[in-house]
Protein backbone atom coordinates (compact mmCIF):
# COMPACT_ATOMS: atom_id res chain seq x y z
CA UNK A 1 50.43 50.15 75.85
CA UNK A 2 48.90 46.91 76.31
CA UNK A 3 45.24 46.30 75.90
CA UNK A 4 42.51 44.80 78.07
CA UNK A 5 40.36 42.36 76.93
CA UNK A 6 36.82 43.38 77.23
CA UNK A 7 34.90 40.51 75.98
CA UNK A 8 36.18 37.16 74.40
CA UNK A 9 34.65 34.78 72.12
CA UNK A 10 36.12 31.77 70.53
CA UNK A 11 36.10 33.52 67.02
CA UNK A 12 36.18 37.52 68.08
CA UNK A 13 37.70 39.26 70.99
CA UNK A 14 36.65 43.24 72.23
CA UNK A 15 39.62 45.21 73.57
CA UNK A 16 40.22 48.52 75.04
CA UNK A 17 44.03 50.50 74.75
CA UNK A 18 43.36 53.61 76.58
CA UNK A 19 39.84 54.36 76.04
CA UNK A 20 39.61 53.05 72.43
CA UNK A 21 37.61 50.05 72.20
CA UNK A 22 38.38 47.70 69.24
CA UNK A 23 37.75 44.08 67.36
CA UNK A 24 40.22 41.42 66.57
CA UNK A 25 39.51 37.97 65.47
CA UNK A 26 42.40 35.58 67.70
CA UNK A 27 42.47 32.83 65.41
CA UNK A 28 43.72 34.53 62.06
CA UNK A 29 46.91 36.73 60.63
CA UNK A 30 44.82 38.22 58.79
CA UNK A 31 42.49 38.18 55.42
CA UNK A 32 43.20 37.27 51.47
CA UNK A 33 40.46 39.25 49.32
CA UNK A 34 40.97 36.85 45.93
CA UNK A 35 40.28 39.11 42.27
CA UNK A 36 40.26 36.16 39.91
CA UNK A 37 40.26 35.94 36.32
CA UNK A 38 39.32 33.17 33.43
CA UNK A 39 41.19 33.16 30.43
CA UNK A 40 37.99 34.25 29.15
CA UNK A 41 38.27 37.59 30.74
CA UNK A 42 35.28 36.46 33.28
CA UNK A 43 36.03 37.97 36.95
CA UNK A 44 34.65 35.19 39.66
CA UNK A 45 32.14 36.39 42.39
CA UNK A 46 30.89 34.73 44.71
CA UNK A 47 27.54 35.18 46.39
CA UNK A 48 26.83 34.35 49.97
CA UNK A 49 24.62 35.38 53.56
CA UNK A 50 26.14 37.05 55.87
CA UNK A 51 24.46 36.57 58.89
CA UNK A 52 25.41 40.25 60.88
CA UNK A 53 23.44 42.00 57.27
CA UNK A 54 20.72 39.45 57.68
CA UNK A 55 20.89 39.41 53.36
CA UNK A 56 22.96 37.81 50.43
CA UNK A 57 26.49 39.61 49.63
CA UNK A 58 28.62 39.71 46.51
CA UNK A 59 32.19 39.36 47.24
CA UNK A 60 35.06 38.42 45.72
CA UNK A 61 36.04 35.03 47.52
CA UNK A 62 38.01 35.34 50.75
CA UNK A 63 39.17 33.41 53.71
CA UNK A 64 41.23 34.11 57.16
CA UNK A 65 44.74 33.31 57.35
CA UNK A 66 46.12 30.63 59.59
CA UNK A 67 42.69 29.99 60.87
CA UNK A 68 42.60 26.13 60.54
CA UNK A 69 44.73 23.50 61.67
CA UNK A 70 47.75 23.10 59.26
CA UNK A 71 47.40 26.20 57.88
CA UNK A 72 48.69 28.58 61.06
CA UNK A 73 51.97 30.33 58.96
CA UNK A 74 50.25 30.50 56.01
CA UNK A 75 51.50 33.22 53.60
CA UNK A 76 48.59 35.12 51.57
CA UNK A 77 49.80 33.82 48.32
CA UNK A 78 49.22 29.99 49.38
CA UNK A 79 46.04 31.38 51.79
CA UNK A 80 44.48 33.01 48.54
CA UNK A 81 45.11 29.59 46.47
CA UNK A 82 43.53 27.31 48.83
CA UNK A 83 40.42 29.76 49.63
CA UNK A 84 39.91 30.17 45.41
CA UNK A 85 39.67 26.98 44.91
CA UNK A 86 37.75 26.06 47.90
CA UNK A 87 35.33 28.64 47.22
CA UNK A 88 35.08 28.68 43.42
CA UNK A 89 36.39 25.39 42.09
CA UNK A 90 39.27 27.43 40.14
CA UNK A 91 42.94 27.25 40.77
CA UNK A 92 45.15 29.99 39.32
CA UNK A 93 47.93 29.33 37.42
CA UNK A 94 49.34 33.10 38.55
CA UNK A 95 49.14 34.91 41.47
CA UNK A 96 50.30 38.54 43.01
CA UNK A 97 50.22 40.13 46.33
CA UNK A 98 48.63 43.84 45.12
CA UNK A 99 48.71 45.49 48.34
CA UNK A 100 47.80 44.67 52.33
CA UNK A 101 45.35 46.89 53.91
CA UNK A 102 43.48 48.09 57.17
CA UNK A 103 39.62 46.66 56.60
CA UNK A 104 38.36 49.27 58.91
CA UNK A 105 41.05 50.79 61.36
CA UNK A 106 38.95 52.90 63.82
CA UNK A 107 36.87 49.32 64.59
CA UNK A 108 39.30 46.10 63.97
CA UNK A 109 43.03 45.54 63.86
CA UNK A 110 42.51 43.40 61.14
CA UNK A 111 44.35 43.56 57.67
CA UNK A 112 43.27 42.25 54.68
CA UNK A 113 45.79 40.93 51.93
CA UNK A 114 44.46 42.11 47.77
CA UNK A 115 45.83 38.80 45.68
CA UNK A 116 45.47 38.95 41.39
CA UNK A 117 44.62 35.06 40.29
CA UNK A 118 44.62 34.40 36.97
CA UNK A 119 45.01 31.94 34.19
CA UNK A 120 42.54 29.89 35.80
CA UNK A 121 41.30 26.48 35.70
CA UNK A 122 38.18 25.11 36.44
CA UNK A 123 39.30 21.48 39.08
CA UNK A 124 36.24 21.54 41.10
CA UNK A 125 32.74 22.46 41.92
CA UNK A 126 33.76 25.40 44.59
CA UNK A 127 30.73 25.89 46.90
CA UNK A 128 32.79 26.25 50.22
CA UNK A 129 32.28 24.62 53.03
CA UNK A 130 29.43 22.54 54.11
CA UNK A 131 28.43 25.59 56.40
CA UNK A 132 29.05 28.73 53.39
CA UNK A 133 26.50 27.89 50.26
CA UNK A 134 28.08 29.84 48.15
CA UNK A 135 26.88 30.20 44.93
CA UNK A 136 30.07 31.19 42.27
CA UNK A 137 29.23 33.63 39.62
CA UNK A 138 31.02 34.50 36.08
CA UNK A 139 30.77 37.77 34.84
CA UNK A 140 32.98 39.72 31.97
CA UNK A 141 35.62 42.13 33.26
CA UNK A 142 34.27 44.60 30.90
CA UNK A 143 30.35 44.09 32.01
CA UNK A 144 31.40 44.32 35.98
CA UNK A 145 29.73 47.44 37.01
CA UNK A 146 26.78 46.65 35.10
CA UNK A 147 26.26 43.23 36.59
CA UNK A 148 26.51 44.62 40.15
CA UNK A 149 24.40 46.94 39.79
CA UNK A 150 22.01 44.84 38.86
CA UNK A 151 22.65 42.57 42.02
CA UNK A 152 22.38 45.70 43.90
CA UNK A 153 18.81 46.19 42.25
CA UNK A 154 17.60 42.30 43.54
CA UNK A 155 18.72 43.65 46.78
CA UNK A 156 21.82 42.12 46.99
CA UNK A 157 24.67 44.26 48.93
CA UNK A 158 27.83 44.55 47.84
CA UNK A 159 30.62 44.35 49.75
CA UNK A 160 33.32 47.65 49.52
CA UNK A 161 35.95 45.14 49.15
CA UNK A 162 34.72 44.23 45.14
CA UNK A 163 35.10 48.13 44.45
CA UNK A 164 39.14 47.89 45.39
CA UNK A 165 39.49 44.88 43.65
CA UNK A 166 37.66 45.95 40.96
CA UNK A 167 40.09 49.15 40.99
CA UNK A 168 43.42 46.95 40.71
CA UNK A 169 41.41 44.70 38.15
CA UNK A 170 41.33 47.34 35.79
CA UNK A 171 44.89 48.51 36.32
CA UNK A 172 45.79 45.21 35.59
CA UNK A 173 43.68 43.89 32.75
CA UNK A 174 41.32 46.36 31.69
């Protein structure tokens, strides 16, 4: 059954399919969660505010798919490449898709795409965008938890995302 659009925004549209009302964002296929990796065995974070929390977030970096002009048909492989580096100042020699998800299915129809980046090399400052101020962080695979808990005890947040990619982290290189 179709749905009705409740209200529209140029980034976020409400809908309603019988009785169920529901998120999507228009302008994106979707999400690439990035878990990279140095050859040092460092996993990359990224630290940023998120405006709906009102507080600073550690994430792994991230970025829509097919959100900006050039980039509509975007797979999450070459997504997850340009948002790594754009984010962190890394590229990644290596790449895998490690699974595509539901981010929250009883709210959003949105999916979000797990990528493994590793092998990396440092080709820029990272940052983001004028309008992200992202500050990148280093931390050793084996010292994860440890480090975000301490975040979480400076009252940072963390989002749920890190946990899953800290899960297929481990199955891959711990």
């Amino acid at each position: 059954m179709a749905a009705t659009i409740v209200v529209e925004t140029p980034y976020l549209r409400m809908l309603e399919r019988d009785g169920w009302f529901f998120v999507e964002r228009p302008n994106s296929k979707g999400i690439v969660t990035i878990i990279p990796l140095t050859r040092d065995s460092k996993l990359v974070f990224v630290e940023q505010y998120r405006a709906p929390l009102d507080r600073r977030v550690i994430e792994f970096p991230a970025g829509l798919m097919g959100d900006e002009a050039g980039h509509e048909d975007e797979d999450p492989l070459t997504a997850a490449s340009r948002e790594l580096e754009e984010e962190t100042g890394f590229r990644a020699q290596d790449v895998a898709l490690v699974a595509t998800t539901a981010t929250s299915p009883g709210m959003a129809n949105e999916v979000i795409h797990f990528v493994l980046a590793w092998n990396l090399d440092r080709v820029g400052p990272g940052g983001g965008t004028p309008s992200e101020n992202i500050t990148v962080h280093e931390v050793p695979l084996r010292n994860a938890r440890a480090w975000l808990a301490e975040q979480e005890s400076k009252r940072l947040l963390i989002a749920a995302k890190v946990f899953a990619g800290l899960y297929f982290a481990n199955e891959r290189w711990g």
